[in-house]
N, C-alpha and C. Protein backbone atom coordinates (compact mmCIF):
# COMPACT_ATOMS: atom_id res chain seq x y z
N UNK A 1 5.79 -43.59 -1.74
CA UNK A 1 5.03 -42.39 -1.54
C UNK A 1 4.65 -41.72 -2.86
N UNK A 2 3.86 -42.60 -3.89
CA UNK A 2 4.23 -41.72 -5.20
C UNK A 2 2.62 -41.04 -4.93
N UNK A 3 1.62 -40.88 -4.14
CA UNK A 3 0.49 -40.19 -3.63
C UNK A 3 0.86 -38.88 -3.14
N UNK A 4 2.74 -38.54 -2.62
CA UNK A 4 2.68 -37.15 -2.30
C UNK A 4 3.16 -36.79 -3.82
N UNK A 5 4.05 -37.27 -4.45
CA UNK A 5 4.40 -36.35 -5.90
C UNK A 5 2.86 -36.15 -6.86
N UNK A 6 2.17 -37.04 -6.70
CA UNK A 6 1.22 -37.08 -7.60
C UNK A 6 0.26 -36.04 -7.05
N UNK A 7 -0.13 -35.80 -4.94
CA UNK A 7 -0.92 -35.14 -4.86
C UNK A 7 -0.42 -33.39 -4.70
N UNK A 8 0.99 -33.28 -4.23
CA UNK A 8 1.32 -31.73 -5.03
C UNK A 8 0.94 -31.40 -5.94
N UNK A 9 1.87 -32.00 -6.53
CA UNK A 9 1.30 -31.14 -8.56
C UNK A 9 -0.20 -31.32 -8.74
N UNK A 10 -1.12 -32.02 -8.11
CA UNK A 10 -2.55 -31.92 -8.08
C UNK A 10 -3.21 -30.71 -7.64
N UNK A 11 -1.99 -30.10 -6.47
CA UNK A 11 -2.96 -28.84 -5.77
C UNK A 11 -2.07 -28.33 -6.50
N UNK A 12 -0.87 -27.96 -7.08
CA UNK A 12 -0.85 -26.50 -7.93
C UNK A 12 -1.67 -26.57 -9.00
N UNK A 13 -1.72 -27.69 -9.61
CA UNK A 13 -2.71 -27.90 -10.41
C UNK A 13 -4.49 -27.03 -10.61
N UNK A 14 -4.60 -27.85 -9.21
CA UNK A 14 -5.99 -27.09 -9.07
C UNK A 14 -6.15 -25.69 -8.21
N UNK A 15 -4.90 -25.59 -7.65
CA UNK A 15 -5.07 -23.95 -7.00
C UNK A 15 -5.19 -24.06 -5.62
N UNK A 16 -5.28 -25.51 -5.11
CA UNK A 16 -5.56 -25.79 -3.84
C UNK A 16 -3.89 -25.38 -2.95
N UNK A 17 -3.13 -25.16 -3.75
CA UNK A 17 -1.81 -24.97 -2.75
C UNK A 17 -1.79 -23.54 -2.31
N UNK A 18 -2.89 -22.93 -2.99
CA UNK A 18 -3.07 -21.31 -2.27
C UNK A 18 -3.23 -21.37 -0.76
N UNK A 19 -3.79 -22.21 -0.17
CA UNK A 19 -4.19 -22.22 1.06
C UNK A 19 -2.58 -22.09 1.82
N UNK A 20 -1.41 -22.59 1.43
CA UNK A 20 -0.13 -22.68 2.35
C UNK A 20 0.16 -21.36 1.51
N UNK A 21 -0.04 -21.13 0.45
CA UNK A 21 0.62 -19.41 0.38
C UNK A 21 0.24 -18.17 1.08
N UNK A 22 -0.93 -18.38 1.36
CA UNK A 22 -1.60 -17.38 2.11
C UNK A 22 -1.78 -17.17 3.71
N UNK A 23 -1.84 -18.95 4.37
CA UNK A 23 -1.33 -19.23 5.94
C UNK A 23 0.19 -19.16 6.16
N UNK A 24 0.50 -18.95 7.48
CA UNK A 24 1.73 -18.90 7.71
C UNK A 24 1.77 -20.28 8.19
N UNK A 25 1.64 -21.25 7.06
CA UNK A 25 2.09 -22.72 7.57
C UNK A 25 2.71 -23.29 6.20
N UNK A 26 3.98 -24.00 6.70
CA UNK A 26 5.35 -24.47 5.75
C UNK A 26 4.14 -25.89 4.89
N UNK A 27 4.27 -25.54 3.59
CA UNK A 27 3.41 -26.60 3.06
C UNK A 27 4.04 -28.07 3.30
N UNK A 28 5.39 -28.15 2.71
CA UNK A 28 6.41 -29.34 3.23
C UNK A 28 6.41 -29.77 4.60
N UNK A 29 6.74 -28.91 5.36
CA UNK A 29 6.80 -29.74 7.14
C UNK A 29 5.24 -29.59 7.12
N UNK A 30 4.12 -29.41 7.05
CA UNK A 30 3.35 -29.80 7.13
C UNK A 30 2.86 -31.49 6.20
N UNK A 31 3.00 -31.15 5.27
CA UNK A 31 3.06 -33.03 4.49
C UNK A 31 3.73 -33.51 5.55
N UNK A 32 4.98 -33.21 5.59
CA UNK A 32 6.32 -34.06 6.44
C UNK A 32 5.32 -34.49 7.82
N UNK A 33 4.64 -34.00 8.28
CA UNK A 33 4.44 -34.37 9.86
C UNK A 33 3.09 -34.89 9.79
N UNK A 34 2.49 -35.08 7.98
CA UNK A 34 1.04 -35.81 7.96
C UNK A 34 1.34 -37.13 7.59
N UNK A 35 2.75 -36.86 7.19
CA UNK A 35 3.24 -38.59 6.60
C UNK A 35 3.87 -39.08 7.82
N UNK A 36 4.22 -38.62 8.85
CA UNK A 36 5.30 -38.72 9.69
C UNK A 36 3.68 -39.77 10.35
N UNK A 37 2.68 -39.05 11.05
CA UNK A 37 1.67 -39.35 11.90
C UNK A 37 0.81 -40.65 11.19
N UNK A 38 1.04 -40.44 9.83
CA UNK A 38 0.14 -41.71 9.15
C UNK A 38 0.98 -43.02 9.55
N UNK A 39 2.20 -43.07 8.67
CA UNK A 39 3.35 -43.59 9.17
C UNK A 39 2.90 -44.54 10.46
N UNK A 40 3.24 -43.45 11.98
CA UNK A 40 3.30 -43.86 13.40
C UNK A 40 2.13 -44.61 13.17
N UNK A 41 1.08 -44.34 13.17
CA UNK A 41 -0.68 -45.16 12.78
C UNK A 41 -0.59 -46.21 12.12
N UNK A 42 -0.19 -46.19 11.31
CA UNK A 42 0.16 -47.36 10.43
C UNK A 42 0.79 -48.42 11.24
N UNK A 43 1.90 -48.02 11.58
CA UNK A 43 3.00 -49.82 12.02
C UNK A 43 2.27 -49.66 13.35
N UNK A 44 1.72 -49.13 14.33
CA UNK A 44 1.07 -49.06 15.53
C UNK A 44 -0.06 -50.32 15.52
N UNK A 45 -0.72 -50.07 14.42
CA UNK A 45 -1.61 -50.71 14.30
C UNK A 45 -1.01 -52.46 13.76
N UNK A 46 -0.20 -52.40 13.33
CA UNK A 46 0.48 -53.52 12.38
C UNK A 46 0.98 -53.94 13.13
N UNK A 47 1.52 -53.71 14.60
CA UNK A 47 2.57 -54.14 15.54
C UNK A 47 1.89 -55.38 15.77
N UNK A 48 1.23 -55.70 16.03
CA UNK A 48 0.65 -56.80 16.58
C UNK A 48 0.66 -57.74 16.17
N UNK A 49 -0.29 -57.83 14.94
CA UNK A 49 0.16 -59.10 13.89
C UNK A 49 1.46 -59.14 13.24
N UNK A 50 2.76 -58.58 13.15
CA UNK A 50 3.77 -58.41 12.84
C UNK A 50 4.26 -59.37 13.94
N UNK A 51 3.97 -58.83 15.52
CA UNK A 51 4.88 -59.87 16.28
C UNK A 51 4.55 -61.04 16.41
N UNK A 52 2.94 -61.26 16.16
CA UNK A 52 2.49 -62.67 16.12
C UNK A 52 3.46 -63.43 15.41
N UNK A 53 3.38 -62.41 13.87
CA UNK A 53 4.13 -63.35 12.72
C UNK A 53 5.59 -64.17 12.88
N UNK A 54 6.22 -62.59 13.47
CA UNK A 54 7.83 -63.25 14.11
C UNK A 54 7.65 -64.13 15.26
N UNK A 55 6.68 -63.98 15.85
CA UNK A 55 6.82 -65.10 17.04
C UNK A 55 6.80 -66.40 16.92
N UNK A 56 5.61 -66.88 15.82
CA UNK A 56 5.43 -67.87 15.15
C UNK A 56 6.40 -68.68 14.58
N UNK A 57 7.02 -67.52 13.75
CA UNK A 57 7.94 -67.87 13.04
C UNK A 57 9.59 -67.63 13.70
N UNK A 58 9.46 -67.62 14.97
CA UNK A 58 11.03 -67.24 15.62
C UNK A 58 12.26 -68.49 15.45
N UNK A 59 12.13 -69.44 14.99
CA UNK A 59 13.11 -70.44 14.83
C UNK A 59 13.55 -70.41 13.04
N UNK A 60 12.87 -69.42 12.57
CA UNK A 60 13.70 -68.91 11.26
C UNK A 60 14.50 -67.80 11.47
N UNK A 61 14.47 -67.19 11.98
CA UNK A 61 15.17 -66.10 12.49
C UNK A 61 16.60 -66.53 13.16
N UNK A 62 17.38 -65.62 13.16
CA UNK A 62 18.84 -65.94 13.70
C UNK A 62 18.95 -65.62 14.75
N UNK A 63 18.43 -64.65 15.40
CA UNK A 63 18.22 -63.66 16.36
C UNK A 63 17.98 -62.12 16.38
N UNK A 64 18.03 -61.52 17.76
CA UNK A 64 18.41 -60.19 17.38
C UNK A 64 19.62 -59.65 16.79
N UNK A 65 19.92 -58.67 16.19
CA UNK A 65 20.80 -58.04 15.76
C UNK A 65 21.51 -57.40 16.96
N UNK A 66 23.23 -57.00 16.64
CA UNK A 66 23.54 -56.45 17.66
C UNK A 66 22.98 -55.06 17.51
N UNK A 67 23.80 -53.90 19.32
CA UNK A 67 23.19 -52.86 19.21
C UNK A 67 23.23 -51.97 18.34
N UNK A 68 24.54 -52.30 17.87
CA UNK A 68 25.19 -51.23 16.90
C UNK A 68 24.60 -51.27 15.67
N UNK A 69 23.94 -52.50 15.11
CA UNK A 69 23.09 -52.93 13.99
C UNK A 69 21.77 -52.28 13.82
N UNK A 70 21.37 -52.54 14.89
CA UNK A 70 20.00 -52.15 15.28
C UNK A 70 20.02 -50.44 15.16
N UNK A 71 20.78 -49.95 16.18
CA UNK A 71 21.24 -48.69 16.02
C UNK A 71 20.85 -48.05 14.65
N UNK A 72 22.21 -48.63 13.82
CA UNK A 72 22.46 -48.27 12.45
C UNK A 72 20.87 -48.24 11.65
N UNK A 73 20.53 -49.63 11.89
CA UNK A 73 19.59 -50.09 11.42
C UNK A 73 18.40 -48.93 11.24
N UNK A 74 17.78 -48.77 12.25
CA UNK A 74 16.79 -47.58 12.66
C UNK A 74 17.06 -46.16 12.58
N UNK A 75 18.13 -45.49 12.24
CA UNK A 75 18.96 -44.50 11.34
C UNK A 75 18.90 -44.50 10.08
N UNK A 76 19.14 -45.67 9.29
CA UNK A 76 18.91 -45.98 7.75
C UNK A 76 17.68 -45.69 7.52
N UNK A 77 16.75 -46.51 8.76
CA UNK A 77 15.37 -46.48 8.17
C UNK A 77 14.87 -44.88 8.17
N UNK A 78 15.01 -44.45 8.87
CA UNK A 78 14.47 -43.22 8.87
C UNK A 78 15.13 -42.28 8.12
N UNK A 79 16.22 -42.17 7.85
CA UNK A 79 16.86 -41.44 6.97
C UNK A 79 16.60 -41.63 5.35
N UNK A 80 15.99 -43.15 5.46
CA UNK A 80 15.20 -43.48 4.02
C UNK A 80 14.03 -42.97 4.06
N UNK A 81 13.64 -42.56 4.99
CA UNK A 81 11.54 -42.47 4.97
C UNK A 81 11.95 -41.16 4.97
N UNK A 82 13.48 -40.23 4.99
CA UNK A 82 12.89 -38.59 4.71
C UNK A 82 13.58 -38.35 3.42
N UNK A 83 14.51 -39.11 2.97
CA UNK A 83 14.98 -39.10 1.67
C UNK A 83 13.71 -39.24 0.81
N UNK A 84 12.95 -40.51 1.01
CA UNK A 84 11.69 -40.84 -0.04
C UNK A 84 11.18 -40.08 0.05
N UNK A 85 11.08 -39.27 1.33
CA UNK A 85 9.63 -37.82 0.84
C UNK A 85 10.19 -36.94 0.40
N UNK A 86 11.55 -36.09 0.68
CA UNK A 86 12.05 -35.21 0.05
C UNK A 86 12.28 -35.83 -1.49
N UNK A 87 12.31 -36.69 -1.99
CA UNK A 87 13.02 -36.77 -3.30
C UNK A 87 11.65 -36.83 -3.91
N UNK A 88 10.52 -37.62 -3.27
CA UNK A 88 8.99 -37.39 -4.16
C UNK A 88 8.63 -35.87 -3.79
N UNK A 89 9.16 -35.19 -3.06
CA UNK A 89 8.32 -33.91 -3.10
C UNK A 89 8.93 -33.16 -3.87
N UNK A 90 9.92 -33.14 -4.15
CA UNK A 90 11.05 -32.39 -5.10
C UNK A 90 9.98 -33.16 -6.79
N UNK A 91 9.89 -34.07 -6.60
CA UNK A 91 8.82 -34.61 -8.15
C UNK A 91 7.62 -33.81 -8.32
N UNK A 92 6.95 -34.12 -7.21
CA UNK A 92 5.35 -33.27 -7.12
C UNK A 92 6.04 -31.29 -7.26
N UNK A 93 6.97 -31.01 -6.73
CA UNK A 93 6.86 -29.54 -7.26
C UNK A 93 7.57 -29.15 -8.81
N UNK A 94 7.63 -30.08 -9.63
CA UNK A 94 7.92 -30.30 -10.44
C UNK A 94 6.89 -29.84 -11.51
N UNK A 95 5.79 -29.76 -10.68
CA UNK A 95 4.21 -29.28 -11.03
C UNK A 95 4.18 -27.83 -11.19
N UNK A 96 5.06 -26.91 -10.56
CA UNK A 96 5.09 -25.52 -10.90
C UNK A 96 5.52 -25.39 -12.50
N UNK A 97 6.37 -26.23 -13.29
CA UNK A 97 6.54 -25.97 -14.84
C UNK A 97 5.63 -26.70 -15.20
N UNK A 98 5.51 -27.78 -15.10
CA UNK A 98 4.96 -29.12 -15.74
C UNK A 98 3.60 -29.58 -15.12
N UNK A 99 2.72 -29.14 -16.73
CA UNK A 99 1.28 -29.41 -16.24
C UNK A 99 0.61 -30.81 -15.81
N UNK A 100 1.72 -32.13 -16.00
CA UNK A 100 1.80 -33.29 -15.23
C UNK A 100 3.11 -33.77 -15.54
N UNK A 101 2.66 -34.48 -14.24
CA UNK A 101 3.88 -34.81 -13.71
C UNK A 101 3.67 -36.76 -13.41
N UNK A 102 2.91 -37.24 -14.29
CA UNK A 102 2.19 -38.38 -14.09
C UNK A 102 3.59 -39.34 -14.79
N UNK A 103 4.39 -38.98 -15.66
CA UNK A 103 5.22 -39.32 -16.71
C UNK A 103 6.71 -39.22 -16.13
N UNK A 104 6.84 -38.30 -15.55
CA UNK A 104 7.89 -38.49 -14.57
C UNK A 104 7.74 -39.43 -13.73
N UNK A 105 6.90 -39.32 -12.90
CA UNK A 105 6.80 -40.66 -11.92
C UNK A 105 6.90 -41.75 -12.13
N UNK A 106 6.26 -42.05 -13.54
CA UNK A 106 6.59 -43.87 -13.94
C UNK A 106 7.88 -43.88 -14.06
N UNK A 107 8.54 -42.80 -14.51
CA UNK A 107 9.99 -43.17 -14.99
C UNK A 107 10.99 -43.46 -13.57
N UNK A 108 10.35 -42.56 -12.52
CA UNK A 108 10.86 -42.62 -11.45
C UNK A 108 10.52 -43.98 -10.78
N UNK A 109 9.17 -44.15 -11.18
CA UNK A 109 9.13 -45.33 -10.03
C UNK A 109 9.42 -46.59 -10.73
N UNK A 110 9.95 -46.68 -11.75
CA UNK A 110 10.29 -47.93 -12.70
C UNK A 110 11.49 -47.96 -12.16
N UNK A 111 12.90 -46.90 -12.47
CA UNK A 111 13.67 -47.15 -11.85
C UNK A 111 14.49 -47.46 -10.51
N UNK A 112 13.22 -46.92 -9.70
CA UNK A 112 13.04 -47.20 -8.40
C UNK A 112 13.30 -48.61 -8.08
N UNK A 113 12.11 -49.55 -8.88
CA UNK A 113 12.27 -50.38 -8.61
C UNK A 113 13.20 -51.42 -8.68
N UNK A 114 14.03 -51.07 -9.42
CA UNK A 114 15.14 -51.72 -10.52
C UNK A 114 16.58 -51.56 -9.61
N UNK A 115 16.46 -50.07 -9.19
CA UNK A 115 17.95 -49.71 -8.46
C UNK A 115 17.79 -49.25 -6.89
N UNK A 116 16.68 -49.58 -6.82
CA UNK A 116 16.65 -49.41 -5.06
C UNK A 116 16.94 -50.67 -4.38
N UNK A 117 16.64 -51.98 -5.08
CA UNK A 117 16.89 -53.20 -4.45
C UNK A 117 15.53 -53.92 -4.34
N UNK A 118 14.47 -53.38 -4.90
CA UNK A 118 13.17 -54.05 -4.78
C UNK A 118 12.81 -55.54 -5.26
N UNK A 119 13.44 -55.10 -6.30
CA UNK A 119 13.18 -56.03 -7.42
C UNK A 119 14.30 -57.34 -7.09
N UNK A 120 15.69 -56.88 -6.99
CA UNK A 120 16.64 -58.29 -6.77
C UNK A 120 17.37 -57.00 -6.01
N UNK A 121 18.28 -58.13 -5.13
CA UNK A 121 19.87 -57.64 -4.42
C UNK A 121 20.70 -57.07 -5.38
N UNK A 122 21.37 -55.90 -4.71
CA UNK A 122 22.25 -55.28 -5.53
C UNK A 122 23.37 -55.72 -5.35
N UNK A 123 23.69 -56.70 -4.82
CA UNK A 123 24.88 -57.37 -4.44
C UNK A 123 25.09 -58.37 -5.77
N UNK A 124 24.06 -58.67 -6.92
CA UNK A 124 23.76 -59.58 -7.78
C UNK A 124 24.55 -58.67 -8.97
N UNK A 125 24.12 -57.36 -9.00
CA UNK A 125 25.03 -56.45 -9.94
C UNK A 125 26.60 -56.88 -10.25
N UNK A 126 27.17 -56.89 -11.10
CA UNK A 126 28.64 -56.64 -12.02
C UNK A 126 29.11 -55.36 -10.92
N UNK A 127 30.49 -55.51 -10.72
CA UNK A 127 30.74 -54.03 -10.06
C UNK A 127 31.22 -53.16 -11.01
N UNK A 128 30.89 -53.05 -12.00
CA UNK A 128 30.73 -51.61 -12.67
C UNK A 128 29.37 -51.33 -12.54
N UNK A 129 28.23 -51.88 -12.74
CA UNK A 129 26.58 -51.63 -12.84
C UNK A 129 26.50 -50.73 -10.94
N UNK A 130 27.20 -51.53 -10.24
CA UNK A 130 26.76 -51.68 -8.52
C UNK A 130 27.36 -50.48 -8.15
N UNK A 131 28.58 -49.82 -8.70
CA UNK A 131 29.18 -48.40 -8.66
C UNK A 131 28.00 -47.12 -9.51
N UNK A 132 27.84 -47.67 -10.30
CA UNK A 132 27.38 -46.97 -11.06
C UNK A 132 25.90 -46.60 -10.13
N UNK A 133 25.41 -47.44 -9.37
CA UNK A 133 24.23 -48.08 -9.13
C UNK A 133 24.12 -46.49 -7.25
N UNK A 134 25.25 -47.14 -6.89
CA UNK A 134 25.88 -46.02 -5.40
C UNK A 134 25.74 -44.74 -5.90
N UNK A 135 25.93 -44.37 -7.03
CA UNK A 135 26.00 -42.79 -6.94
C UNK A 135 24.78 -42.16 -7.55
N UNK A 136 23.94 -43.20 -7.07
CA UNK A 136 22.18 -42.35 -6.54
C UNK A 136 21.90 -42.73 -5.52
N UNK A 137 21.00 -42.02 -5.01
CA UNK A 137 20.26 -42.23 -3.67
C UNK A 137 18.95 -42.86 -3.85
N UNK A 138 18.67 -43.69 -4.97
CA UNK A 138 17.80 -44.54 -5.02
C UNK A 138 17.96 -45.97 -4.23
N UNK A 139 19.29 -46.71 -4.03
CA UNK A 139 19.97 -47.72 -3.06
C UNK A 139 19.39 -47.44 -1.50
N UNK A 140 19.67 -46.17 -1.09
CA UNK A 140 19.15 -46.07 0.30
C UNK A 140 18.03 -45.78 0.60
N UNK A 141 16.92 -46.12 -0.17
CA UNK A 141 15.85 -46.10 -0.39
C UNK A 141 15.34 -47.51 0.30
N UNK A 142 15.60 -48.70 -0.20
CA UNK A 142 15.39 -49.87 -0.08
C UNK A 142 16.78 -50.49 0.52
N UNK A 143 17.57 -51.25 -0.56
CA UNK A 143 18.68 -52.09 -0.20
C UNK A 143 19.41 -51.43 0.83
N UNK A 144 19.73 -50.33 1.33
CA UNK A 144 20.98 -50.20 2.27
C UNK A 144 20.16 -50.08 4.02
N UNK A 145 19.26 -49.64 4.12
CA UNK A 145 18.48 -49.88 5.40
C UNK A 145 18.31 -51.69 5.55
N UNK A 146 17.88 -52.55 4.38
CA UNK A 146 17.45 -53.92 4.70
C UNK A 146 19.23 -54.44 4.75
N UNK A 147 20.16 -53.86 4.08
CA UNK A 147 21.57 -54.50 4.47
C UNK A 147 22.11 -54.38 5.62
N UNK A 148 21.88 -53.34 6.44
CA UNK A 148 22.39 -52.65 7.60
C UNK A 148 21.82 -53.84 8.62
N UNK A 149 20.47 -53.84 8.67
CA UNK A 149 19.67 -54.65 9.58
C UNK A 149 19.86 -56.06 9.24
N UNK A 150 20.21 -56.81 8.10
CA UNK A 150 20.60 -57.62 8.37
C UNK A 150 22.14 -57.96 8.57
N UNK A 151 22.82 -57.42 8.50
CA UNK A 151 24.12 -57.03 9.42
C UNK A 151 24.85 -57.44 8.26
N UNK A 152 24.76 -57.04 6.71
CA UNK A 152 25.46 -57.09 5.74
C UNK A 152 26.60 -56.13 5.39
N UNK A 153 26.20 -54.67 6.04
CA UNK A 153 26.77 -53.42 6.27
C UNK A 153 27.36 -53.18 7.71
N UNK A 154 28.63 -53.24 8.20
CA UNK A 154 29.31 -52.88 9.10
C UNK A 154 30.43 -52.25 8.99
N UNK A 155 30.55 -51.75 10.54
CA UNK A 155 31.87 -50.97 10.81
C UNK A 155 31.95 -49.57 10.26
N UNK A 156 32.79 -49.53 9.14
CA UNK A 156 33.21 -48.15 8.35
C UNK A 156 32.33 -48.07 7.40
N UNK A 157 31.86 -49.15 6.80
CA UNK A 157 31.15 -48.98 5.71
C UNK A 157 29.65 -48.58 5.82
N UNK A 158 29.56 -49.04 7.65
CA UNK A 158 27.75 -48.24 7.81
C UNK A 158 27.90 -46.94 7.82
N UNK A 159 29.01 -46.59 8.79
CA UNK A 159 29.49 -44.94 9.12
C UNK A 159 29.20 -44.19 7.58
N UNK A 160 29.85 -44.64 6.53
CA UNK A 160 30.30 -44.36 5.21
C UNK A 160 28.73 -44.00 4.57
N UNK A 161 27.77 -45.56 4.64
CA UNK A 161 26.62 -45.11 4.01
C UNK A 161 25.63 -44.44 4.93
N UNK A 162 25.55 -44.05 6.06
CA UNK A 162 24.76 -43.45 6.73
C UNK A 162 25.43 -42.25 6.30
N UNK A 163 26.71 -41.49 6.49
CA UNK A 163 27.28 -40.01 5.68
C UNK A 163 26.57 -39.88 4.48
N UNK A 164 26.65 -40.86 3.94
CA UNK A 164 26.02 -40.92 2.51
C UNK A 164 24.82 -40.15 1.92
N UNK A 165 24.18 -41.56 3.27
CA UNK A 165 22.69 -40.97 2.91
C UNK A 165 22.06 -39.65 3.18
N UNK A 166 22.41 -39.40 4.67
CA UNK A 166 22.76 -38.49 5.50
C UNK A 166 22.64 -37.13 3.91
N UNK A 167 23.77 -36.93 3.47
CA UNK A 167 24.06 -35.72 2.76
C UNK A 167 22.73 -35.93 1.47
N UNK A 168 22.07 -36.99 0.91
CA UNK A 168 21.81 -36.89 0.03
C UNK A 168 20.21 -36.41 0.53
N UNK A 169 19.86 -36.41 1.81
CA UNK A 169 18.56 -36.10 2.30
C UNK A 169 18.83 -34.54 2.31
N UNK A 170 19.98 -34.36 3.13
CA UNK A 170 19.99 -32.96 2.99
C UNK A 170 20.35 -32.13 1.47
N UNK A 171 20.51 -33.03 0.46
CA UNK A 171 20.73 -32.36 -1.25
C UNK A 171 19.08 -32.15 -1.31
N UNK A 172 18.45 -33.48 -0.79
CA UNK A 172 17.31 -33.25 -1.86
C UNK A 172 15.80 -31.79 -0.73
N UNK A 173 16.22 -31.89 0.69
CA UNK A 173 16.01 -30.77 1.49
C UNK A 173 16.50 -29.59 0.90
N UNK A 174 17.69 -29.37 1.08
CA UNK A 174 17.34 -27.81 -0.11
C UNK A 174 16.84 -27.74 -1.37
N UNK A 175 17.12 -28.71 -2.06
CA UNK A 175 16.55 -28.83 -3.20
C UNK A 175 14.93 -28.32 -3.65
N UNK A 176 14.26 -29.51 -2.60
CA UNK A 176 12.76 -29.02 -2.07
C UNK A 176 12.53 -27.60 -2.21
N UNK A 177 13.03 -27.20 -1.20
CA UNK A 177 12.81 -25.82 -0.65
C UNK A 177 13.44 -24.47 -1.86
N UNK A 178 14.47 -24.75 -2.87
CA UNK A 178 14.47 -24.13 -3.90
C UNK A 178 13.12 -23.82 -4.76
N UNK A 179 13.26 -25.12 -5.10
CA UNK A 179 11.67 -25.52 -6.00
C UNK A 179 10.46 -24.92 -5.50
N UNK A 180 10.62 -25.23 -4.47
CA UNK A 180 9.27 -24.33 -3.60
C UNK A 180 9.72 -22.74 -3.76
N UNK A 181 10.59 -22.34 -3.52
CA UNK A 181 10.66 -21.07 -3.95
C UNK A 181 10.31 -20.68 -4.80
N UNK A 182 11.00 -21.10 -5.94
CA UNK A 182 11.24 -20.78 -7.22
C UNK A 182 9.98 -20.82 -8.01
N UNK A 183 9.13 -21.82 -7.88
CA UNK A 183 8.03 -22.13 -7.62
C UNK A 183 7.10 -21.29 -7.69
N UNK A 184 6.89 -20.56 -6.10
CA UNK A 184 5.94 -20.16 -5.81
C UNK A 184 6.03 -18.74 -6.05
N UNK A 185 7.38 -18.58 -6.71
CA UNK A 185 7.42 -17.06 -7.31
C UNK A 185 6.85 -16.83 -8.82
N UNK A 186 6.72 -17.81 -8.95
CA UNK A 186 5.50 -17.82 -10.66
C UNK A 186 4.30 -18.40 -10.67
N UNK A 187 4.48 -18.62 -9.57
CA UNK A 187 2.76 -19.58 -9.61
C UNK A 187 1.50 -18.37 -9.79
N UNK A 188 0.66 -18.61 -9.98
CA UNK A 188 -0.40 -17.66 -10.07
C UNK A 188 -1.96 -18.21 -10.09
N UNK A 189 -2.32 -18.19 -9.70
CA UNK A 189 -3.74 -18.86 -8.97
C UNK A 189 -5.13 -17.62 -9.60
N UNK A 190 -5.87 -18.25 -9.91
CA UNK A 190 -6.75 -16.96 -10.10
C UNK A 190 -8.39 -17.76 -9.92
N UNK A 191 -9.72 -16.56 -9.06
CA UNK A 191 -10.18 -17.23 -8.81
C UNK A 191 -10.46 -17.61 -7.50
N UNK A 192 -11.65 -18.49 -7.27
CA UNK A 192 -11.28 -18.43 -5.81
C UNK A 192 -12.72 -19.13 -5.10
């Protein structure tokens, strides 16, 4: 999602975020429920050739996952898709000090790629790197939703990283909403 950090700091930028200061509409749950609806549109449309693909291809596959996997599974995922927007929107209001925010993002999304699991398994890590690696919420970004579902993560240890993640959505949710405060108590728009 680096289109919402990049397109915040674009409207404080240009003054366009006056429009949520002045309506009584939450600028965040509003993104939140334009990404939420693109999102639904998106795999809606993708469903199809997606099941072709697995169908095609169903004798590579092991099977379904159990329920509890699946469960887990679809918890991770979504708890990753509000972590990724809260932690890029917490970037894009980053735009209330910082007249870009283009420089942060590479740094963010370089390491993204490196420690979310994009790039290789974090299971490949030294366990000092792979500790070191857990105490960001860049892992449940990528690797811990695709571990869960493939049933690499069980028992205590899903419970454990769903708490996990769980708290770190809600760090970077207030967090947000600081920034947005804090924020929008210096912002100044002029013009019109």
């Amino acid at each position: 999602m680096p289109g919402l950090s990049s397109g915040i700091a674009a409207q404080i930028r240009s003054g366009e975020i006056k429009k949520f200061l002045i309506q009584p509409v939450d600028m965040l749950g509003f993104l939140l429920l334009s990404r939420v609806a693109h999102k639904l549109t998106y795999y809606l449309i993708a469903a199809l050739p997606f099941a072709l693909v697995f169908f095609l291809c169903r004798e590579f596959f092991p099977g379904w996952p159990s329920a509890t996997t699946l469960a887990g599974g679809v918890l991770a995922l979504v708890l990753c898709f509000l972590l990724g927007y809260f932690l890029e929107a917490c970037m894009g209001l980053v735009g209330f000090w910082w007249l870009e925010v283009s420089s942060l993002l590479f740094v963010y999304m370089l390491l993204n790629f490196f420690l979310s699991g994009h790039m290789f398994p974090l299971d490949m890590l030294p366990p000092g790197w792979r500790t070191l690696v857990e105490l960001t919420p860049l892992m449940y970004l990528a690797y811990f939703p695709a571990a869960v579902l493939l049933g690499k993560i069980t028992g205590w240890a899903l419970v454990r990283g769903l708490f996990i993640e769980a708290a770190w959505v809600v760090a970077f949710v207030i967090l947000s909403r600081v920034l947005f405060h804090l924020g929008t108590r210096r912002y100044s728009a002029f013009g019109g």
